[in-house]
Each structure stands twice: as structure tokens, then as C-alpha cells.
C-alpha atoms as a PDB file:
ATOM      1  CA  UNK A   1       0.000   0.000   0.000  1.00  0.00           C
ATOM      2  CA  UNK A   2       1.476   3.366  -1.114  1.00  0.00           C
ATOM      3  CA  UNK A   3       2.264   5.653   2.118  1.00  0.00           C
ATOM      4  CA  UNK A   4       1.891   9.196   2.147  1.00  0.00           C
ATOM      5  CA  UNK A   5       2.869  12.059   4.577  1.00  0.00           C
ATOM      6  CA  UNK A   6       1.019  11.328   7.608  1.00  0.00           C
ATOM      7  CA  UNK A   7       2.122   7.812   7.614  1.00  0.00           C
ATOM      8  CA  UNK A   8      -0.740   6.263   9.669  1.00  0.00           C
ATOM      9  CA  UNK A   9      -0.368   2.692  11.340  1.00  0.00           C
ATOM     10  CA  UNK A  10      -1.158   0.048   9.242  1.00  0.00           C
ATOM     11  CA  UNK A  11      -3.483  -1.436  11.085  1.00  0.00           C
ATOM     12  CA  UNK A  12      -5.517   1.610  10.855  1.00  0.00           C
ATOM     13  CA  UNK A  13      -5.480   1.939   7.463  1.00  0.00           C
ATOM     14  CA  UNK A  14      -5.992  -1.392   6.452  1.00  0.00           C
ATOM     15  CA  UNK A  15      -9.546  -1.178   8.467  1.00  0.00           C
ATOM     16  CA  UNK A  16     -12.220   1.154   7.070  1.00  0.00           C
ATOM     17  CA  UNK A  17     -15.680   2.316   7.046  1.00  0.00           C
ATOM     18  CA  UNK A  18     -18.403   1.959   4.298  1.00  0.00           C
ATOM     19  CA  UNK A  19     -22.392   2.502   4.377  1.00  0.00           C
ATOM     20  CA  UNK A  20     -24.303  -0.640   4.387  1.00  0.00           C
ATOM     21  CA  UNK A  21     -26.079   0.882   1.198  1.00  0.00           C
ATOM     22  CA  UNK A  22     -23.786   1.696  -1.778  1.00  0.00           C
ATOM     23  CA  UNK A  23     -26.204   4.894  -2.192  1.00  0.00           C
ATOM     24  CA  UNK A  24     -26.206   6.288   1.036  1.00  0.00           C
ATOM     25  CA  UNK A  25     -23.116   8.643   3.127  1.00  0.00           C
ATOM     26  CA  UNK A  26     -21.023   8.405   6.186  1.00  0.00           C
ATOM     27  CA  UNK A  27     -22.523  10.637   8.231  1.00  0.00           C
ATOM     28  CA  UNK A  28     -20.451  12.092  11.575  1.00  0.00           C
ATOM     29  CA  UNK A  29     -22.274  14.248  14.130  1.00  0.00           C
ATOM     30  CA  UNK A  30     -21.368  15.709  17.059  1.00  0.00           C
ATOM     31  CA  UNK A  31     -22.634  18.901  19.134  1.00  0.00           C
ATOM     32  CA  UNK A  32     -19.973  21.574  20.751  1.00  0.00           C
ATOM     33  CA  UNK A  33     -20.047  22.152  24.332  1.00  0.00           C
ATOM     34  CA  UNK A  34     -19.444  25.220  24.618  1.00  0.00           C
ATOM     35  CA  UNK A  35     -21.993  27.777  26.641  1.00  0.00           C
ATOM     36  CA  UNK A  36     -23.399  31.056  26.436  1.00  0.00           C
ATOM     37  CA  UNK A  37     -20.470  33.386  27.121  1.00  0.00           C
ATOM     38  CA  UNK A  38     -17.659  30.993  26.622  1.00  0.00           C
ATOM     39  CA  UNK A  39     -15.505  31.192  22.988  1.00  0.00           C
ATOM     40  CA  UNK A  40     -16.728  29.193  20.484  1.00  0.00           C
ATOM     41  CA  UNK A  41     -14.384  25.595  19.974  1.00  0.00           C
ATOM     42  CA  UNK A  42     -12.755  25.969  16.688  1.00  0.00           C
ATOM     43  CA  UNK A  43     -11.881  22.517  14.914  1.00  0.00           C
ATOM     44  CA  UNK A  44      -9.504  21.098  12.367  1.00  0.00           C
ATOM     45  CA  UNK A  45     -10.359  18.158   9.944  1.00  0.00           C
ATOM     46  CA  UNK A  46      -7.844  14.826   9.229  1.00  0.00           C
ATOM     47  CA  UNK A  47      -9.538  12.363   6.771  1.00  0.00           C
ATOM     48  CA  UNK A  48      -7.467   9.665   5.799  1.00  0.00           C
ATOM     49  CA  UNK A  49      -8.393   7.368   3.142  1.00  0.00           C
ATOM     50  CA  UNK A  50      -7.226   4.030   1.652  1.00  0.00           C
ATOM     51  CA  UNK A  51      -9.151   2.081  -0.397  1.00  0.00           C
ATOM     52  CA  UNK A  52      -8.385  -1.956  -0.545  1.00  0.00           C
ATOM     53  CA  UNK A  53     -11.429  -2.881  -2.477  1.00  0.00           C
ATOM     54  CA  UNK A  54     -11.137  -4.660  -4.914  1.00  0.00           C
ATOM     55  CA  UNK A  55     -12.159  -3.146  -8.309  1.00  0.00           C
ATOM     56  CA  UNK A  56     -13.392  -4.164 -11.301  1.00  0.00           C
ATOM     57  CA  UNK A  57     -11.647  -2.088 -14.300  1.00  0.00           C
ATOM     58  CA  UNK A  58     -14.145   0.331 -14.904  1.00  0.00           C
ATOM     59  CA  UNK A  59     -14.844   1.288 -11.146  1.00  0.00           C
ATOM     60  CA  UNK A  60     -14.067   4.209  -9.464  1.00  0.00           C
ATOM     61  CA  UNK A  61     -13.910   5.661  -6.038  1.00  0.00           C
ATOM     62  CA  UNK A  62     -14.248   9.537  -5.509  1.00  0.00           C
ATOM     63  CA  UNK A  63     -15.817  10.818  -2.185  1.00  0.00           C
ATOM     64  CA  UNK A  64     -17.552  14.473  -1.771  1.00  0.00           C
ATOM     65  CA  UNK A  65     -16.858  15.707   2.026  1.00  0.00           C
ATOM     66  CA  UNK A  66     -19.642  18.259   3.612  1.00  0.00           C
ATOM     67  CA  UNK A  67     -19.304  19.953   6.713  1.00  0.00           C
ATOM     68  CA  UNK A  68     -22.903  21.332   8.376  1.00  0.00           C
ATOM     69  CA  UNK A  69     -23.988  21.315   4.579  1.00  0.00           C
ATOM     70  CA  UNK A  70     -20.592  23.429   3.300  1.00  0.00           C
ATOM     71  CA  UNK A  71     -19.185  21.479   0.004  1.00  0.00           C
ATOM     72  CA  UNK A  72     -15.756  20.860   1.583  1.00  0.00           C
ATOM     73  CA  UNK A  73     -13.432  18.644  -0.788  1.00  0.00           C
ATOM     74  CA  UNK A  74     -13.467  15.999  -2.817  1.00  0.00           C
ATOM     75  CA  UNK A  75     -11.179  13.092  -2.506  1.00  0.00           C
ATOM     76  CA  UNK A  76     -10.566  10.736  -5.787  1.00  0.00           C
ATOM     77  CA  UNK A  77      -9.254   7.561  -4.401  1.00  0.00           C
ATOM     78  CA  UNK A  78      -6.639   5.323  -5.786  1.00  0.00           C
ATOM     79  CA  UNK A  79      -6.582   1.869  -5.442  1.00  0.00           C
ATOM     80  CA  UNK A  80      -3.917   0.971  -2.810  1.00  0.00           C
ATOM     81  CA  UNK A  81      -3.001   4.457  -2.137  1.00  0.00           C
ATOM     82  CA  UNK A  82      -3.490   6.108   1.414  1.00  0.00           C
ATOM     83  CA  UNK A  83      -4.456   9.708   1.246  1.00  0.00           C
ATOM     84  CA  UNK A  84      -5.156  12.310   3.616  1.00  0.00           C
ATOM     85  CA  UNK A  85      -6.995  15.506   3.266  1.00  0.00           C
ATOM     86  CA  UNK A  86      -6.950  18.173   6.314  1.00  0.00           C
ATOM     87  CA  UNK A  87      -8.704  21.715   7.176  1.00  0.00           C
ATOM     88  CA  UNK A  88      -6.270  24.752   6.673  1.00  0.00           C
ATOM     89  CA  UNK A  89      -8.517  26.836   8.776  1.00  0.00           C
ATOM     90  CA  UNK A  90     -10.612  26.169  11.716  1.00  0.00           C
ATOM     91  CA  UNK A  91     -14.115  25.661  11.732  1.00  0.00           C
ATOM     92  CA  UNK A  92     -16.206  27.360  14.086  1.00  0.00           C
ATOM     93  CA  UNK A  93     -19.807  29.190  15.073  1.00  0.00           C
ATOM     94  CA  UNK A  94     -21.833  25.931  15.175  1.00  0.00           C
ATOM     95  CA  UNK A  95     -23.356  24.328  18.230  1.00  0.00           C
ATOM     96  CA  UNK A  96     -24.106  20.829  16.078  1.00  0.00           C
ATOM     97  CA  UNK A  97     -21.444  19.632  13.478  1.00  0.00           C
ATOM     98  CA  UNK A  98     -22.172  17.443  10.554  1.00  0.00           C
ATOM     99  CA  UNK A  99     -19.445  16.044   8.696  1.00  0.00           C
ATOM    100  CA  UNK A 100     -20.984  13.977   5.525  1.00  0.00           C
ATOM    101  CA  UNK A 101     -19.075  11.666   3.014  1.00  0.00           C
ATOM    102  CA  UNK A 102     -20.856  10.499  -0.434  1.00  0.00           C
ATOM    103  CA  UNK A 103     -19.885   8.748  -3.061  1.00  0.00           C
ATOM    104  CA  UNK A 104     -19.919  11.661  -6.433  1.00  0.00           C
ATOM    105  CA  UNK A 105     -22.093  11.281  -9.220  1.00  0.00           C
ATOM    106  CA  UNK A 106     -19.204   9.313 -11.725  1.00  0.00           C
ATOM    107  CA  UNK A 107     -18.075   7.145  -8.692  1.00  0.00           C
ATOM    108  CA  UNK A 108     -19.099   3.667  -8.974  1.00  0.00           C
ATOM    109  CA  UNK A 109     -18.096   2.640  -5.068  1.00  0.00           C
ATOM    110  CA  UNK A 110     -19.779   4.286  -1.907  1.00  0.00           C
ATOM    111  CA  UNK A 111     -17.845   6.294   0.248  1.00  0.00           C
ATOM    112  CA  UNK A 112     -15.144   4.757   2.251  1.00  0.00           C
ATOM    113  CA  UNK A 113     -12.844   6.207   5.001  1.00  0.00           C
ATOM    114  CA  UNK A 114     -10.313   4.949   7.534  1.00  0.00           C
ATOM    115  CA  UNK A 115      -9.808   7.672  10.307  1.00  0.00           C
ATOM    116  CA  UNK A 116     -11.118  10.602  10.700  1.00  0.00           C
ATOM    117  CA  UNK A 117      -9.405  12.832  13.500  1.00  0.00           C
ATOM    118  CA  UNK A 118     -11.147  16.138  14.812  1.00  0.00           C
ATOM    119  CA  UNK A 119      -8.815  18.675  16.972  1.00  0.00           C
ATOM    120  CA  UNK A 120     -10.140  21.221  19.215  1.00  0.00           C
ATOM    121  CA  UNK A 121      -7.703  24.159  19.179  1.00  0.00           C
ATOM    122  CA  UNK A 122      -7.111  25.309  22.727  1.00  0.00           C
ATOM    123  CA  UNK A 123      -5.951  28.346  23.318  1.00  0.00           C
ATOM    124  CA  UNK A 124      -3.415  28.875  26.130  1.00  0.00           C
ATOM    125  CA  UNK A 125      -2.323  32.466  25.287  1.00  0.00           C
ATOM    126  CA  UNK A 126      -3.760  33.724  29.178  1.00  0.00           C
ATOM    127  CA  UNK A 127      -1.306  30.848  30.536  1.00  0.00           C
ATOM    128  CA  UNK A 128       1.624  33.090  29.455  1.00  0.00           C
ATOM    129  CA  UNK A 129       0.659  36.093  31.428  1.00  0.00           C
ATOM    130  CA  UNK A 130       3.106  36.598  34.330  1.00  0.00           C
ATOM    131  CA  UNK A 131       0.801  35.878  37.759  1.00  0.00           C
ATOM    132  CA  UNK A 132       1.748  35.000  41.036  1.00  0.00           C
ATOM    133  CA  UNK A 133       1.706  30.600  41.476  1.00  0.00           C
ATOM    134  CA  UNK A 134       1.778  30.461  37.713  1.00  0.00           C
ATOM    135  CA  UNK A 135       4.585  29.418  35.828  1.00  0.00           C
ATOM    136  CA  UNK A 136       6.113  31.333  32.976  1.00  0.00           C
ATOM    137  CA  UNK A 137       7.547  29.722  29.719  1.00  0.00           C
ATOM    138  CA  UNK A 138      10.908  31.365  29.022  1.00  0.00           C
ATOM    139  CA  UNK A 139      13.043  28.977  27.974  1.00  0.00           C
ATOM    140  CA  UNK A 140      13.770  28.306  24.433  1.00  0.00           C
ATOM    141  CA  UNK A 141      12.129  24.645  23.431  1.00  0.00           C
ATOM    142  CA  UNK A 142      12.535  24.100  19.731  1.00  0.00           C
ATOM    143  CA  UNK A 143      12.606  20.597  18.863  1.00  0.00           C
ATOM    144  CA  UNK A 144      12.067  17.074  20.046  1.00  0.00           C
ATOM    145  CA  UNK A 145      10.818  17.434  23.904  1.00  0.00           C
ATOM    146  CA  UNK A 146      12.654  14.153  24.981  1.00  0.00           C
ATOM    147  CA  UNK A 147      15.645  13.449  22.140  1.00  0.00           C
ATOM    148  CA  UNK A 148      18.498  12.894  22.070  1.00  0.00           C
ATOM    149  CA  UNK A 149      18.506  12.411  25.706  1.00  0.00           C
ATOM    150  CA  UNK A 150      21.156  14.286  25.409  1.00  0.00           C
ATOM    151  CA  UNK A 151      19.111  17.883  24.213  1.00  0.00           C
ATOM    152  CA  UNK A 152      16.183  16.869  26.402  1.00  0.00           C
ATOM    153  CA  UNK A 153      14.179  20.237  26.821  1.00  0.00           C
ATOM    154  CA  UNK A 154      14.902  21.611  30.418  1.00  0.00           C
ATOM    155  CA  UNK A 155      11.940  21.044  32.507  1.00  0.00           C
ATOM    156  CA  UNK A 156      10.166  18.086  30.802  1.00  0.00           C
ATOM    157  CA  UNK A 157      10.463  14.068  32.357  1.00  0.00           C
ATOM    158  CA  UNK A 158      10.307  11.557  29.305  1.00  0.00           C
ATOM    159  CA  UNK A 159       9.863   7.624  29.786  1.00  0.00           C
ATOM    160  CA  UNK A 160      10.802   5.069  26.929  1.00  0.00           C
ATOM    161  CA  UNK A 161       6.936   3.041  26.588  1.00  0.00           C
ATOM    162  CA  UNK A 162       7.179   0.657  23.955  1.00  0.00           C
ATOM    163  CA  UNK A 163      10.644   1.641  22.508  1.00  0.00           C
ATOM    164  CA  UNK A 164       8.992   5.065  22.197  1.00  0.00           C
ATOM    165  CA  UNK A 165       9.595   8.008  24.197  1.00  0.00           C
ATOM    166  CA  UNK A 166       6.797   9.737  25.816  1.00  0.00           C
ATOM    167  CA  UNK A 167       6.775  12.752  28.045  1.00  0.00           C
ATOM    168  CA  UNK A 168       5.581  12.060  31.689  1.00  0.00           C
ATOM    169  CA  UNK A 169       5.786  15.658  33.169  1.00  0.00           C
ATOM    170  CA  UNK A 170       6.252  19.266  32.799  1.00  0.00           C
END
């Protein structure tokens, strides 16, 4: 299976999603929790794709993404090939979100994905204000938190799980 950027565990993309009817979408809903005075969550998209059907010569796989109703992207799918599509911008302003796959009119295969990952951007900027009991950021971290042991960022505890390292603490 041809790998692309994001480089997504096998296992994941080896496992996907279809509707039960060839005609029908992948529907995703979901409502923000956010209340009367607070900010509104803002959210950012990963679809990742990779279709293993098997195909007769003639058939083809395209997918048409809505969000809330919004024509989003659409996503021609290549045999064997992982792809991933992602948001550039936040979306925001909704209380109930609606993400929608469906197969295009010139597909011949429903809609098929194999992860879909939705980020809520959090927004720390009042963290950095200078207050008594709160800790200020000034140190310069650029780079890998935990490696090379080595260049381990100042201030951050890092266990090995799995042959992986993983921070434990700030």
C-alpha cells in the first residue's frame, strides 16, 4: 500500500468504514459544548483514506466531504493508495457539526474512510501572562521534547513506553 505524509499505522489503514447501502453517506455528528459566554471551539479536519477494495476495471472511487452542509473537498481515491486531506482553517460558530461523506455522481463505489481525526484548538495564550503561582515559559524549546537524551528540553520528564519516548511531566 502506497504511504503518504502522515504515515498512519497500518493497522488503521488497512480497516475502514463503508455505508451498508452503496447509495447512502457516512454521516459524523457531534454537538460543541461550549456555553453562552464561553468562545466558540474551533476545529480542524484529518480524513485519511485508503481504499483496498477490490475493483473491477471500470470502477471508481471519488468521495464528496460536507461539513454542516458546506461542500468541503473531494477526494478521488486510488486503489492501494493512502491519502489524507486536512482543514487549513478552523471551523467554528456551530453548536451541532455534521461532517458527511458520499460517493460523487461518476463514482461507482460508496464512500469509504479509515480515520477521521477532529482537533479542538485550545488556546493557552492567558497561561503566558506573568501571575503570582503560575509558571512562565521562558526557555527556548525548539525541537524534540525528549531526544536525544542528550538535548532533552529543560523542565520536561520523558519515559521510553514501547521503545517510544513519551513525556511524563512538565
Amino acid at each position: 500500500m502506497g504511504q503518504n505524509d502522515f504515515k498512519l499505522p497500518a493497522l488503521v489503514m488497512e480497516t475502514s468504514a463503508t455505508p451498508k447501502n452503496a447509495t447512502a453517506s457516512l454521516d459524523f455528528y457531534w454537538e460543541d459544548d461550549y456555553h453562552n459566554n464561553e468562545t466558540q471551539h474551533q476545529y480542524y479536519f484529518y480524513f485519511h483514506f485508503a481504499d483496498l477494495r477490490k475493483r473491477a476495471p471500470n470502477q471508481t472511487s471519488s468521495i464528496n466531504i460536507t461539513i454542516n452542509g458546506v461542500f468541503w473537498a473531494t477526494e478521488e481515491l486510488l486503489y492501494a493508495n493512502a491519502d489524507s486531506t486536512c482543514s487549513d482553517v478552523p471551523w467554528y460558530g456551530s453548536k451541532k457539526y455534521h461532517i458527511s461523506l458520499f460517493r460523487t455522481e461518476s463514482s461507482s463505489l460508496p464512500p469509504i474512510i479509515n480515520a477521521l481525526e477532529i482537533y479542538s484548538v485550545k488556546d493557552f495564550s492567558s497561561h503566558h501572562k506573568h501571575q503570582e503561582g503560575l509558571w512562565v515559559n521562558s526557555r527556548n524549546w525548539v525541537g524534540d521534547p525528549c531526544a536525544p537524551i542528550a538535548y532533552k528540553w529543560q523542565g520536561v520528564d520523558c519515559t521510553s513506553f514501547d521503545g517510544f519516548l513519551r513525556i511524563t511531566s512538565v
